[in-house]
C-alpha atoms as a PDB file:
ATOM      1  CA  UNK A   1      76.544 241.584 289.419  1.00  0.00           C
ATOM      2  CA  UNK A   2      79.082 238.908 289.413  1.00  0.00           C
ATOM      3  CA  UNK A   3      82.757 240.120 289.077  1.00  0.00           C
ATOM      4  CA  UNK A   4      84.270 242.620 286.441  1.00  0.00           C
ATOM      5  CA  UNK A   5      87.816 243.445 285.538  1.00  0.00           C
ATOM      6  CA  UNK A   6      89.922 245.359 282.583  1.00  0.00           C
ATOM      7  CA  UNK A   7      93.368 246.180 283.760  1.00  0.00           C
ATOM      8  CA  UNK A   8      96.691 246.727 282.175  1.00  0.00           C
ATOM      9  CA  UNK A   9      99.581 246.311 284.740  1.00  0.00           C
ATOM     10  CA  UNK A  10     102.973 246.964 283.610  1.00  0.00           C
ATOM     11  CA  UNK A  11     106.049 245.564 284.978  1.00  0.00           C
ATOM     12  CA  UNK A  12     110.197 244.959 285.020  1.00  0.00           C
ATOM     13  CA  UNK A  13     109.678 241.835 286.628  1.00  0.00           C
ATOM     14  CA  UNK A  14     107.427 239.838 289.329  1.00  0.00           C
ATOM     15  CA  UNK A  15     104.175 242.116 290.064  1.00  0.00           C
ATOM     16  CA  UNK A  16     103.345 240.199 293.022  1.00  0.00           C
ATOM     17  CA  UNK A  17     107.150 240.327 294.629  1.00  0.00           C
ATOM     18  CA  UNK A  18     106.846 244.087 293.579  1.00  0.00           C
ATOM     19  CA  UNK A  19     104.048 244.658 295.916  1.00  0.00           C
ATOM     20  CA  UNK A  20     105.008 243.103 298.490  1.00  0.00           C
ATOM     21  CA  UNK A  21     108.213 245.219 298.683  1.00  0.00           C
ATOM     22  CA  UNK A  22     106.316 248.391 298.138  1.00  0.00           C
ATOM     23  CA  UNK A  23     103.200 249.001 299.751  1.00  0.00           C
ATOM     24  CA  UNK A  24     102.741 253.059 299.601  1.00  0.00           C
ATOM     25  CA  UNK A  25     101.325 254.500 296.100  1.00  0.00           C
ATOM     26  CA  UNK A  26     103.984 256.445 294.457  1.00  0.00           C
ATOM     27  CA  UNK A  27     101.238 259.122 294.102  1.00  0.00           C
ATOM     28  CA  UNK A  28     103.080 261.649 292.319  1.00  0.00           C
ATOM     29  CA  UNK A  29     104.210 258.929 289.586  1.00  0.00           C
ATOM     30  CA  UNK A  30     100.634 258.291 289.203  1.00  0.00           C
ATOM     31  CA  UNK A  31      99.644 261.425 288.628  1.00  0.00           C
ATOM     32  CA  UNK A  32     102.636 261.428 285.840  1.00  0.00           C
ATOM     33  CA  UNK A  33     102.187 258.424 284.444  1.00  0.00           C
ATOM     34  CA  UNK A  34      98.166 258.997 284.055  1.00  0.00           C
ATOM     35  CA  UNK A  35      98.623 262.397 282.071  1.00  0.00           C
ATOM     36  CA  UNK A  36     101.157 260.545 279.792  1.00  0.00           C
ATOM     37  CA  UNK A  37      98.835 257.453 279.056  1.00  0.00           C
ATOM     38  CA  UNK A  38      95.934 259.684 278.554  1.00  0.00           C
ATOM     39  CA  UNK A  39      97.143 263.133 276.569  1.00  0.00           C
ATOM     40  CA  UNK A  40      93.955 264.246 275.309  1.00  0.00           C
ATOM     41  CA  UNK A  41      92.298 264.044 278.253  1.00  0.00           C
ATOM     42  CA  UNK A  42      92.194 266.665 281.794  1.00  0.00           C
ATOM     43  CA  UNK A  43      92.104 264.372 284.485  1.00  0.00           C
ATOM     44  CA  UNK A  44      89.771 265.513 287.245  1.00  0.00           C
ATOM     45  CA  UNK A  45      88.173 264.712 290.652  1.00  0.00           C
ATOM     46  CA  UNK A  46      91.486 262.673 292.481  1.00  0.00           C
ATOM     47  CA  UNK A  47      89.751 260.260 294.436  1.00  0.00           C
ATOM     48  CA  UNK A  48      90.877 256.932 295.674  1.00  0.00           C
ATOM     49  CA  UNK A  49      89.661 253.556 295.512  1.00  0.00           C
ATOM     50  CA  UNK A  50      91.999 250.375 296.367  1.00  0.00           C
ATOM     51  CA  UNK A  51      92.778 247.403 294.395  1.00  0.00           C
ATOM     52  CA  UNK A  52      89.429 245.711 294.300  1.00  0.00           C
ATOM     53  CA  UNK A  53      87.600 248.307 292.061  1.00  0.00           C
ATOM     54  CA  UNK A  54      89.231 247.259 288.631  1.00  0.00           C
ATOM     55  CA  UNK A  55      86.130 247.681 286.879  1.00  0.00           C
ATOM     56  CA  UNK A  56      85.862 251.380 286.349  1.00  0.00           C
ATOM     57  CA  UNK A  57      83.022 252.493 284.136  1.00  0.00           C
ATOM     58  CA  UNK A  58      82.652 255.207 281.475  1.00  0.00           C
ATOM     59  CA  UNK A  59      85.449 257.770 281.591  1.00  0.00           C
ATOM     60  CA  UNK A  60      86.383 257.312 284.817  1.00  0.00           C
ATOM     61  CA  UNK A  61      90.235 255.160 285.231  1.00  0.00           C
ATOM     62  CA  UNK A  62      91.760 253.946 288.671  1.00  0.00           C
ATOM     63  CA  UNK A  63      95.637 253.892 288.606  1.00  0.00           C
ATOM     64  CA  UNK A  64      98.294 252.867 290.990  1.00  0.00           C
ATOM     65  CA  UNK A  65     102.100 252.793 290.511  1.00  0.00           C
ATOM     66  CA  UNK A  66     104.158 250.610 293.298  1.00  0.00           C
ATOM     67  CA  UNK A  67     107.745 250.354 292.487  1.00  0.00           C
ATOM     68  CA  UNK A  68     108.572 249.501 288.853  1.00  0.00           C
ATOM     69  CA  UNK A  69     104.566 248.352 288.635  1.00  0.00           C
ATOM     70  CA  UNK A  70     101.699 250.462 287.201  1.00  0.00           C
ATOM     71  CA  UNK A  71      98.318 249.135 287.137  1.00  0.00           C
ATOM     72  CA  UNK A  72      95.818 250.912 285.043  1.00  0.00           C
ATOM     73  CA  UNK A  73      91.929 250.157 284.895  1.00  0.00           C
ATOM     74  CA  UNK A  74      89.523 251.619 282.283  1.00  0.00           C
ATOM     75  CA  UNK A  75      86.447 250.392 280.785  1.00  0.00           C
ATOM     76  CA  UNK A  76      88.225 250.113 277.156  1.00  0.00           C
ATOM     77  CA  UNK A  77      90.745 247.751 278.522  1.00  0.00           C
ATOM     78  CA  UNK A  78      87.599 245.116 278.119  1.00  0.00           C
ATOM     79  CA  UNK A  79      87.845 244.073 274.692  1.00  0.00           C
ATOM     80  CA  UNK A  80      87.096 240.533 272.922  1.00  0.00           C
ATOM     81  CA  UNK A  81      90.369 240.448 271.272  1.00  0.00           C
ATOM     82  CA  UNK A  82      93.047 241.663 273.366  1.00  0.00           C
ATOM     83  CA  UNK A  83      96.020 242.006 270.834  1.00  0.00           C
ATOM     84  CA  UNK A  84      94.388 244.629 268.888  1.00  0.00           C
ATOM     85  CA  UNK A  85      94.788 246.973 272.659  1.00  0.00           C
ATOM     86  CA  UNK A  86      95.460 250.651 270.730  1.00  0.00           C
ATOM     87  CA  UNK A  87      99.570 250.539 270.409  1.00  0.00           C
ATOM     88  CA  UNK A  88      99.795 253.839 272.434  1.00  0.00           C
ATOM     89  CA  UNK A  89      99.363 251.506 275.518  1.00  0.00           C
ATOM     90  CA  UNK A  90     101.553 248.545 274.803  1.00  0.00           C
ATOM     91  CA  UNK A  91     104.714 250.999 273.849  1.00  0.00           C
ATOM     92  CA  UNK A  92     104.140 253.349 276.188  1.00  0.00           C
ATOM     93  CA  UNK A  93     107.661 253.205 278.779  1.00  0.00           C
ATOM     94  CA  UNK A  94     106.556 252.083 282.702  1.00  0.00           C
ATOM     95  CA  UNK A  95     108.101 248.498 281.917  1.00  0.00           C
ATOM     96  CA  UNK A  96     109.359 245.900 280.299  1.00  0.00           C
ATOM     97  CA  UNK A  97     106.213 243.632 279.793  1.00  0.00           C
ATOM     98  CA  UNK A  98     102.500 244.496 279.884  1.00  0.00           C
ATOM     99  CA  UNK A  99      99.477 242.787 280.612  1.00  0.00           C
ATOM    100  CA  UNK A 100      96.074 243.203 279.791  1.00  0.00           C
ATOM    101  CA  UNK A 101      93.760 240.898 281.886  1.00  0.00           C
ATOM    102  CA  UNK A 102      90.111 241.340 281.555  1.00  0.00           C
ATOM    103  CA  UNK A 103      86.494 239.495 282.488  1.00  0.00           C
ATOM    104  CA  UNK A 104      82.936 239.792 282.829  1.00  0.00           C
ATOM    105  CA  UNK A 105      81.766 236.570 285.328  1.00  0.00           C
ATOM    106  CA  UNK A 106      77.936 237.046 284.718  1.00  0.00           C
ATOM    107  CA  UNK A 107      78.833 235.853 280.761  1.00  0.00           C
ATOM    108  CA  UNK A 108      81.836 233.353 281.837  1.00  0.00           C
ATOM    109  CA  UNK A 109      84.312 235.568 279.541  1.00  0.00           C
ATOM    110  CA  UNK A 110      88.017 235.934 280.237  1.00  0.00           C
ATOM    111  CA  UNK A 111      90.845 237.483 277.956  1.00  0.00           C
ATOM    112  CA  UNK A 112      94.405 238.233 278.429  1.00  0.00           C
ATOM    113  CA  UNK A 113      97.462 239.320 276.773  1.00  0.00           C
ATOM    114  CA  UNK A 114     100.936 239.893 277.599  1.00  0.00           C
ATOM    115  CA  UNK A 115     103.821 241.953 275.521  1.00  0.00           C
ATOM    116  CA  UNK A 116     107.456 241.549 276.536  1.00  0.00           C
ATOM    117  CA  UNK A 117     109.599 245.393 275.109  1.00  0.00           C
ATOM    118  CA  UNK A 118     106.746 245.760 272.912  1.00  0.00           C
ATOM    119  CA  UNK A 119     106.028 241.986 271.071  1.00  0.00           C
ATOM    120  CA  UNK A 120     103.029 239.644 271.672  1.00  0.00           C
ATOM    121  CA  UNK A 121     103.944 236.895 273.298  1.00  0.00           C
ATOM    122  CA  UNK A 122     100.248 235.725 274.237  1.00  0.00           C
ATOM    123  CA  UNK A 123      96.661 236.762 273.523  1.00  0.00           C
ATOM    124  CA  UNK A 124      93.994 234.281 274.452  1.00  0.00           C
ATOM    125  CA  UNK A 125      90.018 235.266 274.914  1.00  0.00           C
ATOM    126  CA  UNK A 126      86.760 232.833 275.096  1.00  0.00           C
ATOM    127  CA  UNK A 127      83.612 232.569 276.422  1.00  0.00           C
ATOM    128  CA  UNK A 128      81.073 229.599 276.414  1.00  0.00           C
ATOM    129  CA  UNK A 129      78.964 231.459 273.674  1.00  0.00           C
ATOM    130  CA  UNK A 130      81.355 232.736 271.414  1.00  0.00           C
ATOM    131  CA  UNK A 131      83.693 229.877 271.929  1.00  0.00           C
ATOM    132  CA  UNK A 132      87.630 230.675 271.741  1.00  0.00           C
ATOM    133  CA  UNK A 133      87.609 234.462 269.933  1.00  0.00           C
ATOM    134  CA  UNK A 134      91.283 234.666 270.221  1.00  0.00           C
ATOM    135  CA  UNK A 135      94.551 232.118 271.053  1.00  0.00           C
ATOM    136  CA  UNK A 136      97.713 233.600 270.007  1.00  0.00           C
ATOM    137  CA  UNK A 137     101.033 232.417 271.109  1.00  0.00           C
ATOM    138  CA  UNK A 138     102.307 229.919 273.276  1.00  0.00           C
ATOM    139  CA  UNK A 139      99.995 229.124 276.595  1.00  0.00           C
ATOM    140  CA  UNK A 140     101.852 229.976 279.673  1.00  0.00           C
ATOM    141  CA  UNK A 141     102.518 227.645 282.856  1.00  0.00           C
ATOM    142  CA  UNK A 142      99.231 228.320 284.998  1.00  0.00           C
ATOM    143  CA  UNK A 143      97.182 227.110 281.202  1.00  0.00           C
ATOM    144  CA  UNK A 144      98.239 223.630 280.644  1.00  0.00           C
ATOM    145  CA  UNK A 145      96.172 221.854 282.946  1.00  0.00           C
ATOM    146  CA  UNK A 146      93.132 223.712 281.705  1.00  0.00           C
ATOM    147  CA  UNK A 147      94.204 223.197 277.706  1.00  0.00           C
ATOM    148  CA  UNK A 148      95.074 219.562 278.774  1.00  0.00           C
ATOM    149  CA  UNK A 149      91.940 219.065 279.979  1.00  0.00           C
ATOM    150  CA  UNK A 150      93.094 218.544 283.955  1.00  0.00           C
ATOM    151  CA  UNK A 151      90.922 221.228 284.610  1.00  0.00           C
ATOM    152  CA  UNK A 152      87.814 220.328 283.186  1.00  0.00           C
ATOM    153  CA  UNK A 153      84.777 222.804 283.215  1.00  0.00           C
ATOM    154  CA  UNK A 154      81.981 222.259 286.188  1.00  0.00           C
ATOM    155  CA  UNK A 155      78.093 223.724 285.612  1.00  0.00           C
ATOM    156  CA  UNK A 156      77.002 225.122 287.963  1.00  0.00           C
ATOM    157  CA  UNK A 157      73.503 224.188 286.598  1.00  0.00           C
ATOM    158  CA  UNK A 158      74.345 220.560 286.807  1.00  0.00           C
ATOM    159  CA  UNK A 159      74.713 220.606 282.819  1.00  0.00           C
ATOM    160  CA  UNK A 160      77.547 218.300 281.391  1.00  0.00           C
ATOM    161  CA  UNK A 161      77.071 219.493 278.064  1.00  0.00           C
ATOM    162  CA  UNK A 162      79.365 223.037 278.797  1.00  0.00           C
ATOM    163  CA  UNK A 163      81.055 224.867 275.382  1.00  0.00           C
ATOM    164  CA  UNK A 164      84.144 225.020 276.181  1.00  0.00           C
ATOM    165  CA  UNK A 165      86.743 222.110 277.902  1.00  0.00           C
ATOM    166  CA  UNK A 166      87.513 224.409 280.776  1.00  0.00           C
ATOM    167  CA  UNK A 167      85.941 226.770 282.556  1.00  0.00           C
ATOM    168  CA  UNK A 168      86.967 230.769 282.055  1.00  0.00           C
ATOM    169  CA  UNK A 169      86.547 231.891 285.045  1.00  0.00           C
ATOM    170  CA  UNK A 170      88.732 229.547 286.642  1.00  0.00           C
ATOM    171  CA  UNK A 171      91.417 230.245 283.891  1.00  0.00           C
ATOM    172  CA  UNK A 172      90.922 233.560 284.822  1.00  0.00           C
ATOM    173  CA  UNK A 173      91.914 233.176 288.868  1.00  0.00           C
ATOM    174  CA  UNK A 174      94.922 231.118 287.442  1.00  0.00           C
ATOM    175  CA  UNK A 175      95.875 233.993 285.491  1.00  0.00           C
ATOM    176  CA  UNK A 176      95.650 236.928 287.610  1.00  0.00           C
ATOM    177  CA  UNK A 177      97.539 234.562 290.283  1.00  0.00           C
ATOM    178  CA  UNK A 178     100.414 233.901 288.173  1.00  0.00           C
ATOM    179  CA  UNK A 179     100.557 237.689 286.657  1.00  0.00           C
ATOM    180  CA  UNK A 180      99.348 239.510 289.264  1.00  0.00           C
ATOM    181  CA  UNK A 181      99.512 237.605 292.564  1.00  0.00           C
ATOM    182  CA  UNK A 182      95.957 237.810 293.603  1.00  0.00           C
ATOM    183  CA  UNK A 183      92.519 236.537 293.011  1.00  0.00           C
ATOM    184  CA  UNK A 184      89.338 238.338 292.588  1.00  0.00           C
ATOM    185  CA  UNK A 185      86.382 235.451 293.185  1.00  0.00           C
ATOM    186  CA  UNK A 186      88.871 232.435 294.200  1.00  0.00           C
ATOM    187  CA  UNK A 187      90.376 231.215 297.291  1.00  0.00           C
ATOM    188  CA  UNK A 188      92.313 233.783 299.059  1.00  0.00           C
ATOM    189  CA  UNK A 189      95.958 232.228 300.096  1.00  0.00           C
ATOM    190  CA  UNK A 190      98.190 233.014 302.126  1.00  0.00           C
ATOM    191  CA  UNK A 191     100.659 233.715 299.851  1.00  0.00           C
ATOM    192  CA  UNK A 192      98.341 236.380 297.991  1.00  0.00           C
ATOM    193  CA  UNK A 193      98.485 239.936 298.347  1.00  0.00           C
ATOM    194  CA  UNK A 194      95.568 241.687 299.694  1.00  0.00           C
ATOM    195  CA  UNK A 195      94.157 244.264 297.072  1.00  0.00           C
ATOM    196  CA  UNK A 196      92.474 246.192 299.501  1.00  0.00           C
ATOM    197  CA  UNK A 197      95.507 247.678 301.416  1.00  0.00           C
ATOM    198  CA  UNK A 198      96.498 249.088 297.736  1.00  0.00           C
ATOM    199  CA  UNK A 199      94.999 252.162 297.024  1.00  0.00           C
ATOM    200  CA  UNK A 200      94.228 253.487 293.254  1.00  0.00           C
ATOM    201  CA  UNK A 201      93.326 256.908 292.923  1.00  0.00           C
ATOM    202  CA  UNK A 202      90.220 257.380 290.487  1.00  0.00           C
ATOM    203  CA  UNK A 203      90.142 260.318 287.849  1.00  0.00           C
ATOM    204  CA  UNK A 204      87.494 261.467 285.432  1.00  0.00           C
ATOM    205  CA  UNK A 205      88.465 262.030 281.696  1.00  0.00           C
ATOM    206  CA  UNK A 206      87.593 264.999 280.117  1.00  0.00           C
ATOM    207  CA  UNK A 207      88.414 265.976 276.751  1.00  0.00           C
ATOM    208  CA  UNK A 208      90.900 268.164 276.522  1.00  0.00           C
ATOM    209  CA  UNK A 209      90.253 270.263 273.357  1.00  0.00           C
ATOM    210  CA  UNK A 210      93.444 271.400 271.544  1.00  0.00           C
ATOM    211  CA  UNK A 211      93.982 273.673 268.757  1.00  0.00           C
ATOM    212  CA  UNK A 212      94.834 272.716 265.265  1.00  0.00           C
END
């Protein structure tokens, strides 16, 4: 119920523009680029799923590479606190910055972080019942009007009383518009991408056991 999302995309530059300009999975630089992010683990079943389905559960990760982006779902991308994301991830080489964008919409949470080379530049997480768990760094453009309090939170229950100033879930479309150039609940645009003409292929993890 209600939407999901934990996704690491990495990039040289504009995701959205990058897209646009390429359209056809680079499949055998997914397959690559999925063995190096996951080492201890045989990656089996190659299915495909498009962009959509960026709430994979369990073991199972959807991955895409387009150009110089790489977008990478899995269930552990989800965390509260998104600058502690396991260091293998943020240094690992398919571009020069990395985001981590995740969200649950059935508890109004929303998280993101972003790393230019390697450095956090911004971490922010809240929810309305665990308040702000996280703000590091300087907000970025699509933030101000909700941390300025332009973009004031709306119950849907008719309750004025709401935690926080803002609402995350709207934070959240602003987000993945500005990082990503698409929406997942919000109003679709013209200027948007469509994430269902972008196909992820799916894999199951299995350990891969290794000898001392």
């Amino acid at each position: 119920m209600g939407a999901k999302a934990w996704l690491l995309v990495y990039s040289n530059g504009n995701v959205a523009a990058d897209l646009r300009e390429n359209t056809v999975l680079d499949r055998e630089r997914t397959v690559d680029v999925a063995a190096a992010l996951f080492p201890r683990h045989r990656l089996v079943d190659h299915e495909t799923t498009d962009l959509y389905a960026v709430d994979p559960r369990g073991n199972t990760i959807h991955i895409g590479c387009y150009g110089d982006t790489t977008i990478v779902c899995a269930e552990g991308f989800g965390i509260d606190y998104p600058s502690r994301l396991d260091r293998h991830f943020i240094e690992a080489p398919f571009g020069e910055s990395a985001y981590l964008l995740a969200t649950h919409s059935v508890v109004d949470w929303f998280a993101f972080a972003i790393w230019k080379e390697g450095r956090l530049e911004r971490s922010f997480s809240a929810s309305p019942e665990s308040g702000v768990l996280e703000d590091l760094g300087a907000p970025i453009d699509c933030e101000v009007p909700f941390r300025g309090g332009d973009r004031p939170a709306v119950d849907p229950a008719g309750d004025d009383t709401y935690p926080l100033d803002f609402h995350p879930l709207d934070l959240c479309e602003a987000v993945f518009n500005e990082l990503c150039g698409f929406v997942l609940e919000g109003e679709v645009k013209p200027e948007h991408i469509a994430p269902e003409k972008y196909v992820l292929l799916k894999h199951r993890r299995k350990w891969r056991w290794l000898p001392f």
